[in-house]
Protein backbone atom coordinates (compact mmCIF):
# COMPACT_ATOMS: atom_id res chain seq x y z
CA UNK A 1 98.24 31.61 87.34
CA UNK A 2 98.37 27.92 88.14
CA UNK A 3 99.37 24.87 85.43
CA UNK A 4 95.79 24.89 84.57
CA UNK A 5 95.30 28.63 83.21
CA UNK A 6 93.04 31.12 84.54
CA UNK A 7 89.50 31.01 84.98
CA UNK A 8 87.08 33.99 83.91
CA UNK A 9 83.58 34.51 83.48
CA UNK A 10 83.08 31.19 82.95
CA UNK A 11 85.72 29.98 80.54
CA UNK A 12 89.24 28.35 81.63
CA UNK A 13 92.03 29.72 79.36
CA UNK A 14 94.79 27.48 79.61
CA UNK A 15 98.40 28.02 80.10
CA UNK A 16 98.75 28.01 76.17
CA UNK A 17 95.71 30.86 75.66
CA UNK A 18 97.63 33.02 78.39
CA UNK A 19 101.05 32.84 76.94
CA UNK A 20 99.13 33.77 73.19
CA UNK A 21 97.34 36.52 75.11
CA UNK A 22 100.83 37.89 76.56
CA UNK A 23 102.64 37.35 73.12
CA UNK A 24 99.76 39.98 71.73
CA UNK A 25 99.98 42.38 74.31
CA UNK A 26 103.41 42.49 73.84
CA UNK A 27 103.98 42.43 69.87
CA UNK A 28 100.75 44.59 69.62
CA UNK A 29 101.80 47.14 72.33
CA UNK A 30 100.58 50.57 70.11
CA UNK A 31 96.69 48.84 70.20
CA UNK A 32 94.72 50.55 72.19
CA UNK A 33 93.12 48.33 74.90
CA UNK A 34 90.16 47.90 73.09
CA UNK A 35 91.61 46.89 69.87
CA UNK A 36 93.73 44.74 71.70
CA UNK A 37 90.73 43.23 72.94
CA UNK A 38 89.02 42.48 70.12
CA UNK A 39 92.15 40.72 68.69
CA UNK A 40 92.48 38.28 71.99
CA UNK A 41 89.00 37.58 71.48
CA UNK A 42 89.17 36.84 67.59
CA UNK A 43 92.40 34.84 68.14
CA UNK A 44 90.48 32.67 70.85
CA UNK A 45 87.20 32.41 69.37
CA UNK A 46 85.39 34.46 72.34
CA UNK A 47 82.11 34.90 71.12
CA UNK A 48 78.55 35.67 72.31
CA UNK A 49 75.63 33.21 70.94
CA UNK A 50 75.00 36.38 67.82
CA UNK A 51 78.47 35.97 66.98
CA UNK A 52 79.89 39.21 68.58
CA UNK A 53 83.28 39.54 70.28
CA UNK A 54 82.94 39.26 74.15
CA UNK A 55 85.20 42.70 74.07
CA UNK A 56 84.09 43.51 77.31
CA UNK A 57 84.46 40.72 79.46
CA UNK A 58 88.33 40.16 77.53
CA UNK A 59 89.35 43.66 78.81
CA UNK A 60 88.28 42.52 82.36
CA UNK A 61 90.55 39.46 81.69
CA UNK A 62 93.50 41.94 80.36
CA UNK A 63 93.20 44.02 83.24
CA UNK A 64 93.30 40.93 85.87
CA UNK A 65 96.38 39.84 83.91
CA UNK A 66 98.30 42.99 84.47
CA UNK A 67 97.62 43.34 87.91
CA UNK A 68 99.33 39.70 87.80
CA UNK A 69 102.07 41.19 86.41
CA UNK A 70 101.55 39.42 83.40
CA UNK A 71 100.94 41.58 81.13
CA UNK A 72 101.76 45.52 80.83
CA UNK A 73 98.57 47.09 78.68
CA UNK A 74 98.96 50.57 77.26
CA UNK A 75 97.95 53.78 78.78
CA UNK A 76 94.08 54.82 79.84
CA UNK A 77 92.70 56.59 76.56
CA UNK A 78 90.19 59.49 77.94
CA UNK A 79 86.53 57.80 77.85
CA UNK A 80 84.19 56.46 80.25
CA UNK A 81 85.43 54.25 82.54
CA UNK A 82 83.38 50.75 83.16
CA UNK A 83 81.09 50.16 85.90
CA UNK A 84 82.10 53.90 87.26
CA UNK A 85 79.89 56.55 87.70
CA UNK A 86 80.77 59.21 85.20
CA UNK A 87 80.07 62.75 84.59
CA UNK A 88 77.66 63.58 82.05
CA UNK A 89 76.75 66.81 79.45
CA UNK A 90 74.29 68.72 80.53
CA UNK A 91 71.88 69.76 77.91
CA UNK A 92 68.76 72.04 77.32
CA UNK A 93 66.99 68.40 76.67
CA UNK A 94 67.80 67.36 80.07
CA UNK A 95 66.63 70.17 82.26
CA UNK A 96 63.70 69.61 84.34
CA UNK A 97 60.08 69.48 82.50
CA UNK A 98 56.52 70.82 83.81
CA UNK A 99 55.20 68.29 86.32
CA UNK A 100 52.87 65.02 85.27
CA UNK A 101 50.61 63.64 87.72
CA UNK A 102 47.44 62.15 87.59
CA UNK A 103 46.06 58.38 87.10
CA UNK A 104 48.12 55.87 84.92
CA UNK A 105 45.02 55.95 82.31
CA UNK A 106 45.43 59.77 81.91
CA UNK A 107 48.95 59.43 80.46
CA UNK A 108 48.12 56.50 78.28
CA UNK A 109 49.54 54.62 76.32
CA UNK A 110 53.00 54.01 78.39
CA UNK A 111 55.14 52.60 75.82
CA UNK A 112 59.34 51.35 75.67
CA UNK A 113 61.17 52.80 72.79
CA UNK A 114 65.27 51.34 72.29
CA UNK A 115 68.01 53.68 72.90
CA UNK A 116 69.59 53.70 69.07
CA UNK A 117 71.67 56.42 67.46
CA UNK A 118 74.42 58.72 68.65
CA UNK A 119 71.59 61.35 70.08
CA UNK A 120 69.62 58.98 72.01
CA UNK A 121 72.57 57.66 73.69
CA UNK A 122 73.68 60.90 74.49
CA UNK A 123 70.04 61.98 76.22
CA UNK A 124 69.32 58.86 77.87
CA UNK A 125 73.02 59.13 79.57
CA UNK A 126 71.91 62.30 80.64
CA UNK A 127 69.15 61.99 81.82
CA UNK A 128 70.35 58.79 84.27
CA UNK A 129 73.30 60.48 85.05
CA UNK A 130 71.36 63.98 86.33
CA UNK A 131 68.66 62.20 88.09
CA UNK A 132 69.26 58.52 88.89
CA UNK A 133 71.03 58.40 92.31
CA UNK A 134 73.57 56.18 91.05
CA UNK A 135 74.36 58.33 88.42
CA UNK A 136 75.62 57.23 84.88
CA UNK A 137 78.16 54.45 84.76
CA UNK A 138 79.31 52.13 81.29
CA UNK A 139 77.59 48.71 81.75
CA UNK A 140 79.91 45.41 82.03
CA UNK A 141 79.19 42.82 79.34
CA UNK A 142 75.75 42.83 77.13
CA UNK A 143 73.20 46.12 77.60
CA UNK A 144 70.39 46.91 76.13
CA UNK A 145 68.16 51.00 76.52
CA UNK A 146 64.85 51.91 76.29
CA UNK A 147 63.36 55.32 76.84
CA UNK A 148 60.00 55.19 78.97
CA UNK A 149 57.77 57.35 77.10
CA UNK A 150 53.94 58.92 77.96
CA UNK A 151 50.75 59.95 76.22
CA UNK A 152 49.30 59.91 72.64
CA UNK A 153 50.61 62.57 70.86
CA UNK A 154 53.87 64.07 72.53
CA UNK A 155 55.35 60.78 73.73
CA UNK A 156 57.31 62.20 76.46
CA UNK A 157 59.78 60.55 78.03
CA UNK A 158 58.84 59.63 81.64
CA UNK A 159 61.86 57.59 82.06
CA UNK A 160 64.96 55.32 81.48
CA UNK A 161 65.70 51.42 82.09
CA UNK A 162 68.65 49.30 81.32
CA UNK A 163 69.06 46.05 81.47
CA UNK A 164 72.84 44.53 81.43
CA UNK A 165 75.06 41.51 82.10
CA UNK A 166 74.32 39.25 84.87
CA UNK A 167 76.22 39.40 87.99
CA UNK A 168 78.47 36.26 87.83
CA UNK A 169 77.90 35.77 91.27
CA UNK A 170 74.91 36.34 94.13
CA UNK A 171 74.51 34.08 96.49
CA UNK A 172 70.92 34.18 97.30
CA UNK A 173 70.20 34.49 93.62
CA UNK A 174 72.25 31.19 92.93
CA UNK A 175 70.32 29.91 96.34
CA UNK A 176 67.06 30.82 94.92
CA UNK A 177 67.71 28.78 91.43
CA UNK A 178 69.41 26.06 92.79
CA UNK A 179 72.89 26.66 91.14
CA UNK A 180 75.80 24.81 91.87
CA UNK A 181 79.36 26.82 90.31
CA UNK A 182 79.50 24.67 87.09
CA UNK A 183 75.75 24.94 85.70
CA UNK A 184 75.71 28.43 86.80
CA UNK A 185 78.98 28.70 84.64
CA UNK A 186 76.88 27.30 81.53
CA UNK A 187 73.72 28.98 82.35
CA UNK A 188 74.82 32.59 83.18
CA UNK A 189 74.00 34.29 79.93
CA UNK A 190 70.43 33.30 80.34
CA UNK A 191 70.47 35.76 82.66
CA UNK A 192 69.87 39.32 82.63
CA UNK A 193 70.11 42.54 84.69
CA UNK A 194 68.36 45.20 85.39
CA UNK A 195 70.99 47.83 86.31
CA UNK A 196 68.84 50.80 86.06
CA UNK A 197 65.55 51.94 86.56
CA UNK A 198 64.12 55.74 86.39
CA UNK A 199 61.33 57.51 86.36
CA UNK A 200 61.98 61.33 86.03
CA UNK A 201 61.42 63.54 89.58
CA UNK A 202 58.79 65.58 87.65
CA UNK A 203 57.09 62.25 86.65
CA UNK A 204 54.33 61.46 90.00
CA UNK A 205 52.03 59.19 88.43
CA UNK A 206 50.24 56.39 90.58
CA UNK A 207 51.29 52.28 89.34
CA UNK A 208 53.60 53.28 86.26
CA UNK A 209 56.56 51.73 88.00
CA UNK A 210 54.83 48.63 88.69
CA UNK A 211 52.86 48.76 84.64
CA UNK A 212 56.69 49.60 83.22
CA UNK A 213 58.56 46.85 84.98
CA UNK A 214 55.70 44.77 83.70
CA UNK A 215 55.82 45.99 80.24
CA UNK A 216 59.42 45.64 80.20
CA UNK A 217 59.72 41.68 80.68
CA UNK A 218 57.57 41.34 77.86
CA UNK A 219 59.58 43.58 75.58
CA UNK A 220 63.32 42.12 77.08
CA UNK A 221 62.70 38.67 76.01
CA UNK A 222 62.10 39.67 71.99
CA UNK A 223 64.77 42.38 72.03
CA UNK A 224 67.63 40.88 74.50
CA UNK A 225 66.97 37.36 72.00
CA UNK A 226 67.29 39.61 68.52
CA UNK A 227 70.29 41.64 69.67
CA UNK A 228 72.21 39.06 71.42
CA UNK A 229 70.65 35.22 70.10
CA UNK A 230 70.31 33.87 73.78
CA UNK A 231 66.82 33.72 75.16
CA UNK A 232 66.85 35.00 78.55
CA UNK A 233 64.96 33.03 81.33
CA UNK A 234 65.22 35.18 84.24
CA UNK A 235 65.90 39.23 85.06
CA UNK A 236 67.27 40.16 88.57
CA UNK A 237 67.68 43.55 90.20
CA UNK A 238 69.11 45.14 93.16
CA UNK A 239 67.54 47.60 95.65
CA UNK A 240 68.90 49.29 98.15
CA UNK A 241 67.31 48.97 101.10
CA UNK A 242 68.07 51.88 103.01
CA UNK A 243 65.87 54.15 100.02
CA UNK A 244 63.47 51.55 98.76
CA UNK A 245 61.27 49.05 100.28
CA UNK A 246 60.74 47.77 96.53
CA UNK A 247 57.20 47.96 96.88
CA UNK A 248 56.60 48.58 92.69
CA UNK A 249 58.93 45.52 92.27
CA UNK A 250 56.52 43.30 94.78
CA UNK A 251 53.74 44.94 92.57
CA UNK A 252 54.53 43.21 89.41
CA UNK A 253 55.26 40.26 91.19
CA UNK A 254 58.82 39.85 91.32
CA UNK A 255 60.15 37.34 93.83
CA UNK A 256 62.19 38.52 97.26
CA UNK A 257 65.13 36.07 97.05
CA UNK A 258 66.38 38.21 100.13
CA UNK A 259 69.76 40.48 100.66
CA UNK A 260 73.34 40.58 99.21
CA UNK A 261 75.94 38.58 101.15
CA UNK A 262 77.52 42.56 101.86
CA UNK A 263 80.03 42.49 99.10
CA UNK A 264 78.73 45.44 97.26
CA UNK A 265 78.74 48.93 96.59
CA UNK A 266 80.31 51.34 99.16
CA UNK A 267 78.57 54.43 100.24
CA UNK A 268 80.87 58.08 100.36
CA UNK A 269 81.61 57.26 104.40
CA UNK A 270 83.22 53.43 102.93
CA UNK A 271 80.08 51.52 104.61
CA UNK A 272 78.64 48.21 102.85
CA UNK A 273 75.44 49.28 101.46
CA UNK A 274 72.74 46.52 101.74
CA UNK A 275 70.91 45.31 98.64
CA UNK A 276 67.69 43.41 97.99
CA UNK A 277 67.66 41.06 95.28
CA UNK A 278 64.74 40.44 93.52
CA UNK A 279 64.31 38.13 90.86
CA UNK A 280 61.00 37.62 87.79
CA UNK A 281 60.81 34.27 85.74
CA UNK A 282 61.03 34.94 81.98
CA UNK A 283 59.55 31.61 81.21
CA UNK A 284 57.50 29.42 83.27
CA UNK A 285 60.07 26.59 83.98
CA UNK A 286 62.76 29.38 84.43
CA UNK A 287 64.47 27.82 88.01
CA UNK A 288 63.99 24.18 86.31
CA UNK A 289 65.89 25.26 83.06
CA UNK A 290 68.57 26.56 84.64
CA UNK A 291 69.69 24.39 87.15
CA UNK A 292 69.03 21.64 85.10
C-alpha cells in the first residue's frame, strides 16, 4: 500500500479508509467474512446506484488486503466459493428429458423467465453445473438468471443464461469503445456480462440460440435497470475458441472485437485458453456514451 491508499474496482481508498478497514477486521474478528463485509461497506458508504452494499467486490478488497499482510480475516465458512466451479446436487429435476427438435416456430413461444426463490436457484445451478462445460461457479459482483423456457402449454425449460459483473479489464473490449483507465473507471457498471449461456443437450432446435440472445438484450436492459438502478449500455461475452466459432453470436449481430490478450482461464494441462470477445450495443450511441 503506497501514501495514497489502494485502488480497487474503481475506487481509491485512502490510507485513512485502510487503517478503518484494518481497525474492523481486527475489533470485529468473530464476523464472518461476509458480515464483515457488509460493515466495511456501510462504514465507507460502498454502494451500488439501487442503494445495495457492494458486498462482493469489498470481500475481493479484504482478501487482497490479507494477502498484503494487512489484515488476518477469519476462517473459510463451508459455501460456494466465488468465481470457482463448484459441485452441484443432483436432482430428479435435472436428469436428462426426451429430446426436442424441430423448427424454432414448432416450439413457440420461446420466452425468459427470472431465476427467483430458493427452488429456482437451486435447479438452474443444476442444471449449469451438470451440463454447461464450465460448470457452476458463484458470479463476482451484480448477476442476474433467467430460465429459457419452450412451447405453449408445458413451458419447458430449454435453457439457462446469466448475465454478471463486467470484467474490469479487456483490452480489446476497452480498444473497441475507446476507453482510456479513468472513464472506463466511471463507466464500468454500464456494463454487463454474459457469463453463461445454455441450451440443454436434449434441446436441437434450429436459430433458438441466435432468437434467445436476441430476446435477451431486450429483456436485460428493463430487468438489470429495476434490480440494480444503472442502465446498461453494452453486454460482452467470451467464447472459447477452440469449441465455438460463435456463429449464433454473429447471428444476432453481435460485434467481433477480436481475442483476449491470454490472461484467462487455464485448461486441466495449465495452457492459456483463447477467448473471443464479442460485444452488442444496448443503446444506439453505446461506444459514444461511454467513452465520453
Amino acid at each position: 500500500m503506497t501514501d495514497a491508499g489502494i485502488g480497487h474496482c474503481g475506487r481509491q481508498f485512502g490510507r485513512e479508509n485502510v487503517e478503518l478497514i484494518i481497525d474492523v477486521a481486527r475489533r470485529f474478528s468473530r464476523l464472518s467474512r461476509t458480515e464483515l463485509a457488509a460493515t466495511v461497506c456501510e462504514l465507507l458508504e460502498w454502494r451500488r446506484e439501487n442503494g445495495g452494499l457492494k458486498t462482493r467486490e469489498c470481500l475481493d478488497l479484504l482478501e487482497k488486503l490479507e494477502g498484503r499482510g494487512l489484515i488476518s480475516l477469519p476462517a473459510l465458512r463451508p459455501g460456494r466459493p466465488r468465481g470457482r466451479r463448484t459441485r452441484v446436487a443432483l436432482t430428479e429435476g435435472g436428469r436428462p428429458q426426451q429430446a426436442v427438435t424441430g423448427r424454432l416456430g414448432e416450439v413457440a413461444p420461446v420466452s425468459l423467465e427470472q431465476v427467483r426463490g430458493p427452488a429456482a436457484q437451486a435447479l438452474w445451478r443444476e442444471l449449469v453445473g451438470r451440463y454447461h462445460y464450465l460448470g457452476y461457479a458463484t458470479p463476482f459482483g451484480a448477476q442476474l438468471r433467467y430460465f429459457i423456457r419452450i412451447g405453449e402449454s408445458e413451458q419447458a425449460i430449454a435453457g439457462c443464461l446469466q448475465y454478471s459483473s463486467a470484467a474490469w479489464r479487456m483490452t480489446v473490449r476497452d480498444r473497441w469503445i475507446g476507453w482510456e483507465d479513468r472513464r472506463r473507471v466511471e463507466k464500468l457498471g454500464a456494463v454487463v456480462q454474459q457469463s453463461r449461456f445454455l441450451l440443454l443437450p436434449w434441446v436441437k432446435v434450429r436459430h433458438l440460440a441466435s432468437h434467445v440472445l436476441a430476446l435477451s438484450t431486450r429483456h436485460l436492459v428493463a430487468d438489470w435497470s429495476a434490480r440494480y438502478g444503472v442502465r446498461p449500455l453494452l453486454v460482452e461475452t467470451l467464447v472459447e475458441i477452440e469449441r465455438y466459432r460463435g456463429t449464433s453470436y454473429r447471428a444476432a449481430n453481435w460485434i467481433d472485437c477480436g481475442l483476449t490478450a491470454g490472461t484467462g482461464r487455464t485448461d486441466s494441462g495449465g495452457r492459456r485458453v483463447p477467448k473471443r470477445v464479442f460485444v452488442y450495443p444496448l443503446h444506439p450511441r453505446a461506444r459514444e456514451l461511454l467513452a465520453g
